[in-house]
Structure formats: C-alpha cells, structure tokens
C-alpha atoms as a PDB file:
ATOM      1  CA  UNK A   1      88.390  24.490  66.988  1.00  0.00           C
ATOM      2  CA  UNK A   2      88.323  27.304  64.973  1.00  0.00           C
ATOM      3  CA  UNK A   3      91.214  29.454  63.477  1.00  0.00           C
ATOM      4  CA  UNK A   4      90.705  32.111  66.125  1.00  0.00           C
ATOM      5  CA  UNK A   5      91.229  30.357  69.057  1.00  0.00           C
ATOM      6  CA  UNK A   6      93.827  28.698  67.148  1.00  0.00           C
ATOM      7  CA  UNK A   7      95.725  32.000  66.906  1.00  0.00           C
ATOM      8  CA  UNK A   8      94.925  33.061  70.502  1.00  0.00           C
ATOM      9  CA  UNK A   9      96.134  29.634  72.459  1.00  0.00           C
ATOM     10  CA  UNK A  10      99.142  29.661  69.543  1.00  0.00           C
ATOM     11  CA  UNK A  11      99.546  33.802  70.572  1.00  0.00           C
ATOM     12  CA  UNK A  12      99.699  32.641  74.521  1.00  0.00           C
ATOM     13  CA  UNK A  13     101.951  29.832  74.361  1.00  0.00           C
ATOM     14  CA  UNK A  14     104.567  31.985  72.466  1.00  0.00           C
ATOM     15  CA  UNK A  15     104.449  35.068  74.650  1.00  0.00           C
ATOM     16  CA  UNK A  16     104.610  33.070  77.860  1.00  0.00           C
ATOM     17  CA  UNK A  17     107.545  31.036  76.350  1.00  0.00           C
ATOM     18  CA  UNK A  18     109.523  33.848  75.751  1.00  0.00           C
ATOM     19  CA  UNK A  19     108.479  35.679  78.936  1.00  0.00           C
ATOM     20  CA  UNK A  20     109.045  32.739  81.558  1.00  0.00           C
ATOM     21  CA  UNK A  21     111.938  34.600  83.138  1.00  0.00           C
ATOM     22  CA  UNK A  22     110.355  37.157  83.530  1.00  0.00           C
ATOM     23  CA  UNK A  23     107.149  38.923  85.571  1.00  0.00           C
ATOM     24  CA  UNK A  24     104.045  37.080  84.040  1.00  0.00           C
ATOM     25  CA  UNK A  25     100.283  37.312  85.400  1.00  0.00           C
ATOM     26  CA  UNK A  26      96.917  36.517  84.391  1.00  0.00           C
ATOM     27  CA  UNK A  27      96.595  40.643  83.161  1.00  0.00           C
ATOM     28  CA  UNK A  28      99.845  41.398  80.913  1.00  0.00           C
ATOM     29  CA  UNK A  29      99.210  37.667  79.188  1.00  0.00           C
ATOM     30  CA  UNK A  30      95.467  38.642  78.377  1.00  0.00           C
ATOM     31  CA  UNK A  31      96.709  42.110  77.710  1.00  0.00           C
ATOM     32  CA  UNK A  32      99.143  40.848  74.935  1.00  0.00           C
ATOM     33  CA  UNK A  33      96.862  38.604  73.363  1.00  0.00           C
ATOM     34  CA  UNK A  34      93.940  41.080  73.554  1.00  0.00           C
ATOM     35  CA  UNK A  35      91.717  39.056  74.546  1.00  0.00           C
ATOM     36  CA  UNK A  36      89.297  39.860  78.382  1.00  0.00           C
ATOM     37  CA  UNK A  37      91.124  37.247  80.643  1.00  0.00           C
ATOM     38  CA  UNK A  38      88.121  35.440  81.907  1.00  0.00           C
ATOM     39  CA  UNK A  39      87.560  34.438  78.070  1.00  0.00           C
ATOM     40  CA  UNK A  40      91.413  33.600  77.583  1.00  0.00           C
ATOM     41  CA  UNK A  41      91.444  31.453  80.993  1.00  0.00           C
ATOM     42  CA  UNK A  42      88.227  29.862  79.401  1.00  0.00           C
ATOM     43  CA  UNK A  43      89.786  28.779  75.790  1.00  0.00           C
ATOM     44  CA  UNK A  44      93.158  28.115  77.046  1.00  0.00           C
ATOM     45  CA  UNK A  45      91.506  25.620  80.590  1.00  0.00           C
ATOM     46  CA  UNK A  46      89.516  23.550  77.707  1.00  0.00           C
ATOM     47  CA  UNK A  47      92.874  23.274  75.502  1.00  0.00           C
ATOM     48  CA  UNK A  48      95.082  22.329  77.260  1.00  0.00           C
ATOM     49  CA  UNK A  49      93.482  20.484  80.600  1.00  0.00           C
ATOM     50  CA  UNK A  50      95.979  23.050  82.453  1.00  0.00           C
ATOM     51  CA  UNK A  51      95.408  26.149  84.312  1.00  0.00           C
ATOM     52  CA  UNK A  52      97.067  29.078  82.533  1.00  0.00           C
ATOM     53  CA  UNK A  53      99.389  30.256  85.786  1.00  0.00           C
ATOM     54  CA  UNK A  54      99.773  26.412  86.404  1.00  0.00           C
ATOM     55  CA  UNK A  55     101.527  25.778  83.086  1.00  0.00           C
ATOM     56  CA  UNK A  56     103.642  29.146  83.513  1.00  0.00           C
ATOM     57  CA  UNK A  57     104.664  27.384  86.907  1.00  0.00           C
ATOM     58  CA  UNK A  58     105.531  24.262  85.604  1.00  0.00           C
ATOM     59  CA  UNK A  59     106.878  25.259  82.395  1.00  0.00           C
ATOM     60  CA  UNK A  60     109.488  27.289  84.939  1.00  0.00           C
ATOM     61  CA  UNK A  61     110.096  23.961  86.966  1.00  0.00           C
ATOM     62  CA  UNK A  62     110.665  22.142  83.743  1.00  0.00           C
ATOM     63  CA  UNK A  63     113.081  24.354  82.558  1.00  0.00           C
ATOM     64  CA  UNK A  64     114.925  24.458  85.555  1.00  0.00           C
ATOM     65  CA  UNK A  65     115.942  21.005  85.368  1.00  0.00           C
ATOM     66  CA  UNK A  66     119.257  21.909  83.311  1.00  0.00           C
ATOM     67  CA  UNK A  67     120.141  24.406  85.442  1.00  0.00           C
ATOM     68  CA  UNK A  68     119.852  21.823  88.023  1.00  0.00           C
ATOM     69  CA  UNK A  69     121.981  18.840  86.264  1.00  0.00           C
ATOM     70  CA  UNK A  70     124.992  21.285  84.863  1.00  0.00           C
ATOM     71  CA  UNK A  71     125.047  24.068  86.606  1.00  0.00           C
ATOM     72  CA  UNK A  72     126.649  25.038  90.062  1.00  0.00           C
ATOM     73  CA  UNK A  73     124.611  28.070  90.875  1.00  0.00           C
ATOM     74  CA  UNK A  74     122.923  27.719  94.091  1.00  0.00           C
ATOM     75  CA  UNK A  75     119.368  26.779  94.211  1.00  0.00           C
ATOM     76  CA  UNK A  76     118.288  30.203  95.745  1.00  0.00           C
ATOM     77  CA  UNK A  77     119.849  31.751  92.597  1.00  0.00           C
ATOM     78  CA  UNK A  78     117.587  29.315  90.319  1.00  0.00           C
ATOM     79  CA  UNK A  79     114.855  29.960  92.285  1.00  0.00           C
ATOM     80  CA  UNK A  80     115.046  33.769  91.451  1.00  0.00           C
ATOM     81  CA  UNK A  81     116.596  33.436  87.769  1.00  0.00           C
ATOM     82  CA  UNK A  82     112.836  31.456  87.083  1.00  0.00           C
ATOM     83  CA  UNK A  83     110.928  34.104  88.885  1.00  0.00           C
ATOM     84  CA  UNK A  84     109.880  31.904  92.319  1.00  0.00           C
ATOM     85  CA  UNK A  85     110.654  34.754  94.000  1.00  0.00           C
ATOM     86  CA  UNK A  86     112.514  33.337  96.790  1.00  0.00           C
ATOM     87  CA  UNK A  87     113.991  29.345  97.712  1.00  0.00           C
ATOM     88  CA  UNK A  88     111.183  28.435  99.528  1.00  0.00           C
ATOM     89  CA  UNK A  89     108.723  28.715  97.234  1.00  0.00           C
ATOM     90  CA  UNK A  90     111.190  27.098  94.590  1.00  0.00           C
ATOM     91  CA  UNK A  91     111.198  24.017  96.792  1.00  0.00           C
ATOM     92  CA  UNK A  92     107.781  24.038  97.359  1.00  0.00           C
ATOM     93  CA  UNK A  93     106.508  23.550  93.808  1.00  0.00           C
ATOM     94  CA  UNK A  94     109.464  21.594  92.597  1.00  0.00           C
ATOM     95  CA  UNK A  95     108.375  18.680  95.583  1.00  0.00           C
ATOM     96  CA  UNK A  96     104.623  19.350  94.637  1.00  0.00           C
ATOM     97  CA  UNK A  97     105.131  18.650  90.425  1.00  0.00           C
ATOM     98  CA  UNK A  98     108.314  15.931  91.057  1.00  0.00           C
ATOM     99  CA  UNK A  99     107.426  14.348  95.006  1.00  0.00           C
ATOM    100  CA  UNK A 100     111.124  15.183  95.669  1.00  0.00           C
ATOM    101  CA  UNK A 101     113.101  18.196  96.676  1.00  0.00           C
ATOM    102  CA  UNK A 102     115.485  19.949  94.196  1.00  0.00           C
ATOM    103  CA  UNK A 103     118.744  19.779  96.069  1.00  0.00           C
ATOM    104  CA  UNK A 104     117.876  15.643  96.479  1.00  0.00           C
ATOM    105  CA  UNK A 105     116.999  14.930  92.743  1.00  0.00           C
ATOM    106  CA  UNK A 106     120.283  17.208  91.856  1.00  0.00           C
ATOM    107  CA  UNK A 107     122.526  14.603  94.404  1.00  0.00           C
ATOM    108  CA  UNK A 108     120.825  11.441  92.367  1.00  0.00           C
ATOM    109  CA  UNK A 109     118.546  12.997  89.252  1.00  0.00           C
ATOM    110  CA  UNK A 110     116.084  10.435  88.046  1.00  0.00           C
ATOM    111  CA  UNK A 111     113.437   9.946  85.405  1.00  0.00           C
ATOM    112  CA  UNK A 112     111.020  13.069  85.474  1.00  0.00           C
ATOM    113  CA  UNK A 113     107.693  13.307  83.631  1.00  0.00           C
ATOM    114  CA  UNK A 114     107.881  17.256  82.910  1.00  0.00           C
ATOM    115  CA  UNK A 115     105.438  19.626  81.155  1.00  0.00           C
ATOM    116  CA  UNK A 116     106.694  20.486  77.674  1.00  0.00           C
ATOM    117  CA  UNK A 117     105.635  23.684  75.749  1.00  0.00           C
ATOM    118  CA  UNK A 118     102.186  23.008  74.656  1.00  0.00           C
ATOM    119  CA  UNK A 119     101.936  22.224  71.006  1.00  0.00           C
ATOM    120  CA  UNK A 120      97.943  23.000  69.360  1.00  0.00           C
ATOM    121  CA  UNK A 121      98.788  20.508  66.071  1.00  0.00           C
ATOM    122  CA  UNK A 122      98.257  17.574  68.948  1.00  0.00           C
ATOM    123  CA  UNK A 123      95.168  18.802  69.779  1.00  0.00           C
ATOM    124  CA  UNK A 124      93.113  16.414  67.028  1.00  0.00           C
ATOM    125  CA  UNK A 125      94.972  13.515  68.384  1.00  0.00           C
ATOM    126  CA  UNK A 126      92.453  13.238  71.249  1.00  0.00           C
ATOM    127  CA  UNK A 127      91.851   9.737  72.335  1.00  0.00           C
ATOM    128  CA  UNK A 128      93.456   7.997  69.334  1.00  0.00           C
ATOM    129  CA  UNK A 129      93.273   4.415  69.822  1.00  0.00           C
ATOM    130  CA  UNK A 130      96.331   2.494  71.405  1.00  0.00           C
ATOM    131  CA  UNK A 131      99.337   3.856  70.110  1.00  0.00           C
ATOM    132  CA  UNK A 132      99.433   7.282  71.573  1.00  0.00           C
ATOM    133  CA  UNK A 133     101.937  10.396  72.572  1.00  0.00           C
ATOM    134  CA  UNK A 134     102.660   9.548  76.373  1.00  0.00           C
ATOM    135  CA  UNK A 135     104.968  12.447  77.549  1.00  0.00           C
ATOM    136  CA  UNK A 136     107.480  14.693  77.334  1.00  0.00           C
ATOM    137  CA  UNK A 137     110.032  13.300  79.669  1.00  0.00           C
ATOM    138  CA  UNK A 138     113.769  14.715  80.744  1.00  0.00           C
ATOM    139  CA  UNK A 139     116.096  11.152  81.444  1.00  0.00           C
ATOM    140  CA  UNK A 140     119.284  11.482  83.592  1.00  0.00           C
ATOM    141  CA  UNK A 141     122.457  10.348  82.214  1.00  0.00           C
ATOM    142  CA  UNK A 142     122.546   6.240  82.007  1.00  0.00           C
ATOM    143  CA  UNK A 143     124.462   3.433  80.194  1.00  0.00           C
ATOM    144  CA  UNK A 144     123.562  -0.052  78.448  1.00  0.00           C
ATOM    145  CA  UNK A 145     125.028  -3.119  77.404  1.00  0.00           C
ATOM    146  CA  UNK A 146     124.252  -5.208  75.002  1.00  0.00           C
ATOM    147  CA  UNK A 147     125.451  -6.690  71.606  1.00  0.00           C
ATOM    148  CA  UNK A 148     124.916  -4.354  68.566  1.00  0.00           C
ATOM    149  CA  UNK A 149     123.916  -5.508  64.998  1.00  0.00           C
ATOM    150  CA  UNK A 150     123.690  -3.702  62.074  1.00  0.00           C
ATOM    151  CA  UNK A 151     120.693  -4.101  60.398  1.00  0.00           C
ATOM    152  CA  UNK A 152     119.357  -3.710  56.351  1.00  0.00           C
ATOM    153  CA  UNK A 153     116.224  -1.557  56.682  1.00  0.00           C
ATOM    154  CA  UNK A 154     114.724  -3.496  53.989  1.00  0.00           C
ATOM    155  CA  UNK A 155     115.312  -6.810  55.190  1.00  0.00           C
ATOM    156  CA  UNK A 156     114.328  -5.749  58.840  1.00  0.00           C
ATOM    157  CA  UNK A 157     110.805  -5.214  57.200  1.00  0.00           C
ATOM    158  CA  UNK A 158     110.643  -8.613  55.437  1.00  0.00           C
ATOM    159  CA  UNK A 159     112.165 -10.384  58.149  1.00  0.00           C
ATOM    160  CA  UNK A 160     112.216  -8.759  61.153  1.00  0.00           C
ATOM    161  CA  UNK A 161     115.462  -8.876  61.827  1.00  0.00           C
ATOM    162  CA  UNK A 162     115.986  -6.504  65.023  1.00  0.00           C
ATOM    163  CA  UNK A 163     112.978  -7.996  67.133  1.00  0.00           C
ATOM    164  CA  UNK A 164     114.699 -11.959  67.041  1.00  0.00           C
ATOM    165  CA  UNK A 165     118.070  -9.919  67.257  1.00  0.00           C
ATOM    166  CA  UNK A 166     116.000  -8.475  70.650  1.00  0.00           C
ATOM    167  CA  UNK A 167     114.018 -12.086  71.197  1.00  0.00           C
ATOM    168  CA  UNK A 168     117.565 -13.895  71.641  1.00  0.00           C
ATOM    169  CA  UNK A 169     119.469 -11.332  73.118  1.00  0.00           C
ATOM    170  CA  UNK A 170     116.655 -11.106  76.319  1.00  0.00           C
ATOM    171  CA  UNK A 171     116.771 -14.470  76.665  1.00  0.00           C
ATOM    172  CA  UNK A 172     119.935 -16.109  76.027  1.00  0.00           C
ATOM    173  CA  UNK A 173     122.800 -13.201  76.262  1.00  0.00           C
ATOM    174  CA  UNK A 174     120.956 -10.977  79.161  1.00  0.00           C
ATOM    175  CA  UNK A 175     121.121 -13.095  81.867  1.00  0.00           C
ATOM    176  CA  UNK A 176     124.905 -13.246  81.460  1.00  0.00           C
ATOM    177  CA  UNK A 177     124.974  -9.529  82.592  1.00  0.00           C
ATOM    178  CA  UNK A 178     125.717  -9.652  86.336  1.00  0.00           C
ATOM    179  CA  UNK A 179     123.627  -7.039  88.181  1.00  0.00           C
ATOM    180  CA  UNK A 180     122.109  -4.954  85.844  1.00  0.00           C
ATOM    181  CA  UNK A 181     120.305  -2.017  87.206  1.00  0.00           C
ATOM    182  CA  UNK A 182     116.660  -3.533  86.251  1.00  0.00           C
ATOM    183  CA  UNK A 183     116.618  -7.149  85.008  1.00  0.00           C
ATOM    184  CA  UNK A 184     113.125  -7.293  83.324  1.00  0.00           C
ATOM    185  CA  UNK A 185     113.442  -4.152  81.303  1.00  0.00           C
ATOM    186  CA  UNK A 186     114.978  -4.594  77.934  1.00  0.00           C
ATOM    187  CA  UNK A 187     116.392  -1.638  76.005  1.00  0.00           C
ATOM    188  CA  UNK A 188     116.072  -1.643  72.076  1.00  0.00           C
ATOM    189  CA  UNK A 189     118.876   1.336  71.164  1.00  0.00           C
ATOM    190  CA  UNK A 190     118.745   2.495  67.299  1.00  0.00           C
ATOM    191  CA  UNK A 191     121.725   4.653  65.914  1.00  0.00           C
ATOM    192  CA  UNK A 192     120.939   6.157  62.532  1.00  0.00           C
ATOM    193  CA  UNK A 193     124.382   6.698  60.741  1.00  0.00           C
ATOM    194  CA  UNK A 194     124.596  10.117  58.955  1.00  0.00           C
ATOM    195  CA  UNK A 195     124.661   9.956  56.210  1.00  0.00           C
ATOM    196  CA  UNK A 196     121.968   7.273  56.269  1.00  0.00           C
ATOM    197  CA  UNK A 197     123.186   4.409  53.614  1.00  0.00           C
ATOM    198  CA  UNK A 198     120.112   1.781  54.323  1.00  0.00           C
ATOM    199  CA  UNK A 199     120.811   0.077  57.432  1.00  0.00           C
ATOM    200  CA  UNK A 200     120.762   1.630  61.276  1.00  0.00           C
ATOM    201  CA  UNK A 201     122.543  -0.085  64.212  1.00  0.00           C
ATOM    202  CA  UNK A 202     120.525  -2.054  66.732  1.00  0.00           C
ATOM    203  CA  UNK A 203     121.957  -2.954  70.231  1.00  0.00           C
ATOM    204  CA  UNK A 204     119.051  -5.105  72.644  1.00  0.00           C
ATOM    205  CA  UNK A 205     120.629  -3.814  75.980  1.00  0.00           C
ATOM    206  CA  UNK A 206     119.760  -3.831  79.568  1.00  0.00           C
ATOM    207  CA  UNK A 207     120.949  -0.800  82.160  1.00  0.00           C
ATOM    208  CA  UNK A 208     123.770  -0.803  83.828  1.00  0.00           C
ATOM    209  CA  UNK A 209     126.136   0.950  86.574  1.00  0.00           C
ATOM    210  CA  UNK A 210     128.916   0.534  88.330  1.00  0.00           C
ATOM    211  CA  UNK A 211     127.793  -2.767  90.060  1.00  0.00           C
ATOM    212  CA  UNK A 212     127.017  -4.682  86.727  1.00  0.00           C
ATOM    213  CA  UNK A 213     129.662  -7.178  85.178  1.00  0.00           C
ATOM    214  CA  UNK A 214     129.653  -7.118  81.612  1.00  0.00           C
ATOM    215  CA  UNK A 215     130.854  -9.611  79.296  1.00  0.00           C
ATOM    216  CA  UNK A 216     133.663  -8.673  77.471  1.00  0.00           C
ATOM    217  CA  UNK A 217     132.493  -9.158  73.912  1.00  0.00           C
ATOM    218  CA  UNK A 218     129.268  -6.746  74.776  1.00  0.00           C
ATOM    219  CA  UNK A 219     128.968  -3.576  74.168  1.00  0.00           C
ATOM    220  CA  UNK A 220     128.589  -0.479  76.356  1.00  0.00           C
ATOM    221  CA  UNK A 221     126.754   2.750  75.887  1.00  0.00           C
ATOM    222  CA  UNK A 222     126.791   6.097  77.770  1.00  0.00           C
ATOM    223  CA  UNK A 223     123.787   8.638  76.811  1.00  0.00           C
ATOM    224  CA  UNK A 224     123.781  12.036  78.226  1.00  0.00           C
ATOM    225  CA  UNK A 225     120.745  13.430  79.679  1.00  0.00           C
ATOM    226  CA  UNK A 226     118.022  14.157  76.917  1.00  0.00           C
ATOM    227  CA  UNK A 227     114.511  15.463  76.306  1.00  0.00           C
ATOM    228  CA  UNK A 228     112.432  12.893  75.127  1.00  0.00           C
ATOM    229  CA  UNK A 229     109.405  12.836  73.408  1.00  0.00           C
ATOM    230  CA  UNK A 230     107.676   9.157  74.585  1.00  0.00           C
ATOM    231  CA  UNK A 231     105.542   7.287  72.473  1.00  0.00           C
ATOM    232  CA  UNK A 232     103.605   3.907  73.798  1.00  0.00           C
ATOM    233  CA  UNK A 233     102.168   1.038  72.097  1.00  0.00           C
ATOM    234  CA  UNK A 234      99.853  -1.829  73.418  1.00  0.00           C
ATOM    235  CA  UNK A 235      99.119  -4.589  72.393  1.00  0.00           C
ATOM    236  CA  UNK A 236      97.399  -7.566  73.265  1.00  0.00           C
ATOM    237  CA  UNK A 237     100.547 -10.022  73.235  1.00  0.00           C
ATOM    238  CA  UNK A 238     103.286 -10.967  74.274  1.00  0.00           C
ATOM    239  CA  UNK A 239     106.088  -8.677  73.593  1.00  0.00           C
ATOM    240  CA  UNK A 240     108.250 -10.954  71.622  1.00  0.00           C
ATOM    241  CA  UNK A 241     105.458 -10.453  69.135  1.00  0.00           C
ATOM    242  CA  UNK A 242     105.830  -6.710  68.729  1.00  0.00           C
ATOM    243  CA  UNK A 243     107.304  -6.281  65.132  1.00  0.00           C
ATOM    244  CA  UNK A 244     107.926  -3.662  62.516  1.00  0.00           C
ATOM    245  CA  UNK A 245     104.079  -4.058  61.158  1.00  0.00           C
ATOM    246  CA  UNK A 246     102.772  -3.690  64.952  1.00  0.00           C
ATOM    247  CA  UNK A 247     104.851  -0.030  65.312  1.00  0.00           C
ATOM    248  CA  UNK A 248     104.298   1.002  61.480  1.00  0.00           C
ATOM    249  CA  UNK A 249     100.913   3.142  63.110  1.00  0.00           C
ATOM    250  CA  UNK A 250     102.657   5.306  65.861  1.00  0.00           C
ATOM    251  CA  UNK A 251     106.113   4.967  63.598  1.00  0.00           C
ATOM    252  CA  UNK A 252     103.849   7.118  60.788  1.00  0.00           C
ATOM    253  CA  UNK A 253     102.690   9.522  63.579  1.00  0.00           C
ATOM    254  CA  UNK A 254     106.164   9.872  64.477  1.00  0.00           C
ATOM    255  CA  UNK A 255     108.038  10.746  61.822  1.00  0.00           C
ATOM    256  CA  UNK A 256     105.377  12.729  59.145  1.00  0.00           C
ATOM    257  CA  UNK A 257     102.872  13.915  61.866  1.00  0.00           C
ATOM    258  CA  UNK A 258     104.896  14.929  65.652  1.00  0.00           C
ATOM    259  CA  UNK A 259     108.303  15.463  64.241  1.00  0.00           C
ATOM    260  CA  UNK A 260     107.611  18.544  61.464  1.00  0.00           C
ATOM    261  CA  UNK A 261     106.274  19.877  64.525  1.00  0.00           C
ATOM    262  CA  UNK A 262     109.190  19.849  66.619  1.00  0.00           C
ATOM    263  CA  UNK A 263     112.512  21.503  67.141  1.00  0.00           C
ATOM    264  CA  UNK A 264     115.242  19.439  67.522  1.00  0.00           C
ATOM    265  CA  UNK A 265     118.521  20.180  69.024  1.00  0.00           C
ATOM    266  CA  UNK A 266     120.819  17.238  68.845  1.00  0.00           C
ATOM    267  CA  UNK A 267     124.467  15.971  67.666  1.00  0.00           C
ATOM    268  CA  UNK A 268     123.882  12.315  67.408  1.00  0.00           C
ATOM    269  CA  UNK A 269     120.522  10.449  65.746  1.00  0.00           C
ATOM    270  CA  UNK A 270     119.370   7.639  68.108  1.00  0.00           C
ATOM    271  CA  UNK A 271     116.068   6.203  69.761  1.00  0.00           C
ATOM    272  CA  UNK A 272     114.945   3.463  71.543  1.00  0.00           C
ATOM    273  CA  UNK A 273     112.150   1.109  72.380  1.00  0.00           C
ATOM    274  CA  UNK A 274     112.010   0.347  76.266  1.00  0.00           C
ATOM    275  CA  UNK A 275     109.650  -2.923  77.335  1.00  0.00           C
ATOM    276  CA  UNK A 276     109.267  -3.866  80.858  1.00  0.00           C
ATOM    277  CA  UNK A 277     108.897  -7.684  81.059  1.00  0.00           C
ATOM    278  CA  UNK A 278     107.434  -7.125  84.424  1.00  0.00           C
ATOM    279  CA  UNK A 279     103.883  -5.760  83.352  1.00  0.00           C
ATOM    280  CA  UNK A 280     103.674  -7.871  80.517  1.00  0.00           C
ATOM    281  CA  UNK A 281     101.990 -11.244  79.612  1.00  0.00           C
ATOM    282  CA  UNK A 282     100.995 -13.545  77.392  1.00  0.00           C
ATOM    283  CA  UNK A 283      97.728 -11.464  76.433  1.00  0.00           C
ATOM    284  CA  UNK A 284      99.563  -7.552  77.153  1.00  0.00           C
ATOM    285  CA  UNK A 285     102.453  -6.272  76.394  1.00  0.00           C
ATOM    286  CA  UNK A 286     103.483  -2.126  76.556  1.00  0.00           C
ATOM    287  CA  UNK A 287     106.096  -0.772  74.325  1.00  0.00           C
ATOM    288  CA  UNK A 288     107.289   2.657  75.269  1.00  0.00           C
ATOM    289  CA  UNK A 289     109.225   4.413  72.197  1.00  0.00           C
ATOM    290  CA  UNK A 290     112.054   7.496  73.235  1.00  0.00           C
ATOM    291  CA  UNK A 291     112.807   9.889  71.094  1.00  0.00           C
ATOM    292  CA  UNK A 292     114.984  12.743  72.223  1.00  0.00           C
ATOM    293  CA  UNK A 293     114.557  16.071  71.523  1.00  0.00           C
ATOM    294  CA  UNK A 294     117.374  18.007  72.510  1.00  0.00           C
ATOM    295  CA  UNK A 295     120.126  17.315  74.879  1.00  0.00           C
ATOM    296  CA  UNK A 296     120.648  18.999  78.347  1.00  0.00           C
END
C-alpha cells in the first residue's frame, strides 16, 4: 500500500470520526478528502472489507452503546443524537448488526462484537498465523471469584507460576463455587499495581451473579463495562499447557506493536485471559486475551 492511499483511508477515517453526529454522505466525505468518490469507495472497500456508509452506520451503532448502558434519554432521542433520523430506523440497524433490539439489550446488555474505528497500522497483519487480533468488543458489567496470588514476574517466566496457580484453581477450588454463571469457562484476571514494583496480581476466577455461593476465603471482583481489544491464541493442546512461552508471540504484538497505536482511557490497569473448557481438548485449546481500552 502506498503512502497515498495511506493518507487518503487515514484522511477518511478521521473526518468521519469526528463527523459521526453529524450529516455524512458518500459526496461531502469524497469532497473532504479530494478524492472522485467512485475511487475513494474503491481504496477504502479493499481496506477495510467494509462499505464506506456501512462503517459510518455501524461506527454510529457502536457508539451508541454508552448512551444505551448510562444514560436515561429515550431511545428516539439516541436515535436522532447519532443521525438515524428517526426510532425506527435506529431499531432497525441496531437488530440487523447485534440480532437484538436496543430497548431489550439495554433491560439485560450482553457481550457485543462492535466495529471499532478502523486503524491502517493493522493492515500488514493480514493472515498472521495463529495468534491474531480477534475484535473490538464492548463487555457489560460482570463479577468473578476466585483466589488471587501475587505473582514475581521473573519467577512466573522460569516457573510458570500463574498457569499451575490457574491449573489447581480450575480443578480443585472451582467446583466449590455453587452456581457460577458458566462452569467450563475459566477467567485468568491480571491487576498491574501502579507503580509497577515486579510482580502483578493473578486471580483464576469463574463468573458469577447473584445465584452463585462463594466460599468465604475467595475473592470477588466487580468490573464495569469496558472496551476491549481481544486477542486469541490456538494451540494444539490442551489448555493446561498454555504458558508464558506459548503467549510471548501475541504478548509482543500486544504491548510494542497494537498498544502505541491505541488510545487508552482507563483508571485501573487489568486484563485477562478467558478459556472455555467446553471447545477444548486434548489436541485444541483457544485462549482469548481482553484488554480494555477505555471504560463506558
């Protein structure tokens, strides 16, 4: 890709970011960018695998979402404040991108795969083996429990400390939780203290809600909805064999190659690995890796 159409899909994504509330067709965007809009429609379709109105529209959906989860404005006001013209239409392509309605994810939110703004450095990454960027994802507010460890950085390499902190926890302190909210999927959740003195804190968790009896000497967590940016791994193992070496790949990406390219906007430093047992094997096993962006 050269540094032209570089600057042009780079040049488009910024105008239409800072336009979505706003009026925006095909004309003033091509207009802005001078560039004819057949071309721009060209460049930006073989980009970005998206439709340039299609992104504007889900870009608007995406960003509705807060407005959704904190705010008591009425959806026909949300529906106008993102340009959708009217509540009908609002509805429309919120239950086309999500398969649910807004006023019914806003009773009960849930997990959402959302469009993010689209970011040209991840353009190279193009079918890079198996440890990949999965999504951009917005998570509801939810709450784990679990038994947290703090854990030397250094020894965690040598010995891998956290994964049999994880290994025993799943199998020997988990199924003392009565009615957690998914018993196969195990939650690895990583605080970074600030200021960071060598070690992080590691609590091997499982969901919970208001059903679920917790032990008493287990610890309980409550995070607030976030952005995440989701990471996988795969490997072909089981995943009590998933160690520091097998995540040092997509752990590199992470931190010197997808986070200089981000803006972050958060009070507390955290992330976690999530594993569902249930599509996992003795050959397989899929690690997906959160790490929040900002916070709704």
């Amino acid at each position: 890709m050269d540094l032209h159409l570089l600057e042009t899909i780079n040049q488009t994504t910024e105008y239409i970011e800072s336009h979505l509330l706003e009026d925006l067709n095909l004309d003033c965007i091509s207009d802005n960018v001078n560039i004819s809009k057949f071309h721009l429609l060209r460049i930006w379709k073989g980009a970005t695998s998206t439709g340039l109105m299609e992104y504007v529209r889900r870009r608007r959906i995406s960003q509705s979402l807060g407005d959704l989860i904190h705010e008591r404005n009425s959806i026909e006001f949300i529906s106008s404040k993102y340009s959708f013209g009217c509540e009908r239409t609002y509805n429309r392509v919120f239950k086309e991108e999500f398969n649910i309605s807004p006023a019914r994810w806003r009773r009960n939110p849930t997990p959402l795969q959302i469009l993010d703004r689209f970011n040209a450095d991840f353009l190279h990454l193009s079918g890079e083996g198996l440890v990949f960027f999965r999504s951009t994802s917005i998570l509801p507010s939810f709450s784990i429990a679990g038994l947290e460890y703090r854990v030397d950085v250094n020894d965690n390499l040598m010995n891998q400390t956290a994964n049999r902190y994880g290994v025993d926890f799943f199998y020997n302190a988990r199924p003392k939780i009565i009615n957690p909210v998914e018993k196969d999927i195990y939650i690895g959740y990583t605080t970074v203290p600030d200021p960071f003195v060598g070690y992080t804190l590691y609590q091997p968790s499982v969901q919970i809600n208001q059903s679920s009896i917790i032990p008493p000497d287990m610890n309980v967590k409550h995070i607030t909805p976030h952005k995440y940016g989701v990471f996988t791994y795969m490997g072909p193992h089981r995943p009590e064999e998933i160690t520091s070496k097998s995540l040092k790949v997509i752990w590199k990406h992470i931190f010197e190659t997808w986070m200089p390219t981000v803006q972050f906007e958060l009070k507390d430093k955290f992330s976690f690995e999530l594993i569902n047992y249930a599509k996992c094997n003795k050959q397989y096993c899929e690690c997906n890796l959160y790490y929040p962006i900002s916070e709704l």
